[in-house]
Protein backbone atom coordinates (compact mmCIF):
# COMPACT_ATOMS: atom_id res chain seq x y z
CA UNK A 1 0.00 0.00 0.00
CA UNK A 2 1.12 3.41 -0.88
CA UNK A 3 2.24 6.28 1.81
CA UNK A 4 -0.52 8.04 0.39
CA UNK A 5 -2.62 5.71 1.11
CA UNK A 6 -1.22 5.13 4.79
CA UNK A 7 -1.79 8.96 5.42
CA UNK A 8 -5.35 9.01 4.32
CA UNK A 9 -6.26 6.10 6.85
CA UNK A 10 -3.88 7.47 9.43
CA UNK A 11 -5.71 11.58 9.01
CA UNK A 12 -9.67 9.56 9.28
CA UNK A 13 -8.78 8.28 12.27
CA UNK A 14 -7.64 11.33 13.83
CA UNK A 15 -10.43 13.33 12.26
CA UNK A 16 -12.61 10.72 14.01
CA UNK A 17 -10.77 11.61 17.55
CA UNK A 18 -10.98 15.21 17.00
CA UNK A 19 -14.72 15.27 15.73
CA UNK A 20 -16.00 12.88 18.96
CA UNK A 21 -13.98 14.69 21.26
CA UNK A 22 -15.26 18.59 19.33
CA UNK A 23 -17.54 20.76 21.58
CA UNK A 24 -17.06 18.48 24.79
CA UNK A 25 -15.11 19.09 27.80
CA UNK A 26 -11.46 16.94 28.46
CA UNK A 27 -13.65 14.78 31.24
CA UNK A 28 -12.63 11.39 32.64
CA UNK A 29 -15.87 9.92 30.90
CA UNK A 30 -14.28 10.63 27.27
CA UNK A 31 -11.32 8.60 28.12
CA UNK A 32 -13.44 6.46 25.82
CA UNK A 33 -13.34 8.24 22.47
CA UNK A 34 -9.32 8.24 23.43
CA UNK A 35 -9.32 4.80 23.77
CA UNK A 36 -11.39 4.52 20.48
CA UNK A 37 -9.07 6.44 18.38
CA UNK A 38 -5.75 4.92 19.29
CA UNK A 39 -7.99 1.45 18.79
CA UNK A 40 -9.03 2.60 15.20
CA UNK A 41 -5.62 3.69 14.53
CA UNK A 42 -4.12 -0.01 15.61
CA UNK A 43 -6.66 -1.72 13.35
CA UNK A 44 -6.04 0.51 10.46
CA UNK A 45 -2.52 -0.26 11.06
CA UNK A 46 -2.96 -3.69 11.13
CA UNK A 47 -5.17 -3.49 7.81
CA UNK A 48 -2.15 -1.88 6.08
CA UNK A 49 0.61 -4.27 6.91
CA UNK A 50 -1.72 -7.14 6.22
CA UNK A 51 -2.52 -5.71 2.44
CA UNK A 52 1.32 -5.11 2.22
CA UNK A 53 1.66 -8.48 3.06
CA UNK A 54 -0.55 -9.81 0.53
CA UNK A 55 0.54 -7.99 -2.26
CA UNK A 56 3.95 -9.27 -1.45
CA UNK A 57 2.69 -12.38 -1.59
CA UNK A 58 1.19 -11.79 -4.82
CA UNK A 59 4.04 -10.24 -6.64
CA UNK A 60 6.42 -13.32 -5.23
CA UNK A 61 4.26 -15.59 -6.59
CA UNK A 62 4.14 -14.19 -9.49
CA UNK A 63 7.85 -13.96 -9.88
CA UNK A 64 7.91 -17.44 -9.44
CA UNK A 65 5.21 -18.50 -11.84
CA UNK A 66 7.27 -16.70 -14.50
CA UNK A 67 8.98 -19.62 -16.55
CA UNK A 68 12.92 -19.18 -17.14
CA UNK A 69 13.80 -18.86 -20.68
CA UNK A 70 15.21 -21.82 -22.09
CA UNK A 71 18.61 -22.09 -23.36
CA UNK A 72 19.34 -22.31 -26.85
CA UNK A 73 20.08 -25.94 -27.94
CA UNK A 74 23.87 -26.85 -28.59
CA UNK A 75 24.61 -26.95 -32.17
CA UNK A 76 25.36 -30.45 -33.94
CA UNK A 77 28.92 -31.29 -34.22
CA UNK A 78 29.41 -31.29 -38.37
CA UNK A 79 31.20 -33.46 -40.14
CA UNK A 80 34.47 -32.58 -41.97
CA UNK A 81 32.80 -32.87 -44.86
CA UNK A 82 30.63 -30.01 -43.65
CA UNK A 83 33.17 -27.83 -41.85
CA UNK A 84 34.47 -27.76 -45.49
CA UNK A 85 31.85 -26.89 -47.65
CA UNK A 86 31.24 -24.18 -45.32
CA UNK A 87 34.67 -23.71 -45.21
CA UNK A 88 34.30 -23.00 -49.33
CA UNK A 89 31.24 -20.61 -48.69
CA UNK A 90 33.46 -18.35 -46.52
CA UNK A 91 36.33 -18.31 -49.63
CA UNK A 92 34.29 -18.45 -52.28
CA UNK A 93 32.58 -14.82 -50.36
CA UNK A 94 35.79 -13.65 -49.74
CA UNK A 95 35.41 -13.42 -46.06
CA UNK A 96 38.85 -15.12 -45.58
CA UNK A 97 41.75 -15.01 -47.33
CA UNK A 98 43.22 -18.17 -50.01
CA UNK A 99 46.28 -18.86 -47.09
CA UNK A 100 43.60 -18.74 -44.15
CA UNK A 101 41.55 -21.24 -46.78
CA UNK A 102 44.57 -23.79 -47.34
CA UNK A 103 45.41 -23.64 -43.38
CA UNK A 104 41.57 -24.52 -42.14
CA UNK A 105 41.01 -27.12 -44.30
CA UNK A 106 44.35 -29.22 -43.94
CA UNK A 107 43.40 -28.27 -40.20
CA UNK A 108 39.91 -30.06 -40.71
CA UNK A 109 41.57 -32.95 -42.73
CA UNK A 110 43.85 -33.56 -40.18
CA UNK A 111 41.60 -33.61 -37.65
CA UNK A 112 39.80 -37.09 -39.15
């Protein structure tokens, strides 16, 4: 619940005091209305911090509920004869150079 909230409910209960306790002499006999008003202002109280709790409750259950993303699947290990045709797409592109061509694929040959 919001402060704004909390001072709303806090300033009714005082307005309550102050408009039972208005026009009336400070007697022993309105030790009552006293009474009243700090009682008011313990249940309002109470009413707060047990709608704080539940939204907590709400908004960790909630967090909870929420599904991880899963991670992305390992790609397949290729075969050399794979590594190499992709290994051609790359040259044939000319995203890497004839000697960086020549070294990759005896690298992939002698990896069989």
């Amino acid at each position: 619940m919001s402060i704004k909230t909390n001072m709303v409910n806090c300033t009714a209960a005082a307005l309550l005091v102050a408009t039972l306790s208005l026009g009336m002499p400070a007697l022993a006999s309105d030790a009552g209305a006293f009474i009243g008003g700090v009682l008011a202002t313990k249940v309002i109280g109470n009413m707060n911090r047990q709608t704080r709790a539940q939204e907590q409750q709400a908004y960790n259950s909630s967090q909870q509920a929420a599904p991880a993303p899963a991670p992305a699947p390992a790609p397949a290990a290729q075969t050399p004869e794979q590594r190499i045709a992709q290994l051609d797409k790359l040259a044939a592109g000319g995203y890497i150079t004839p000697e960086e061509y020549k070294a990759k694929k005896k690298a992939i040959i002698d990896s069989m």
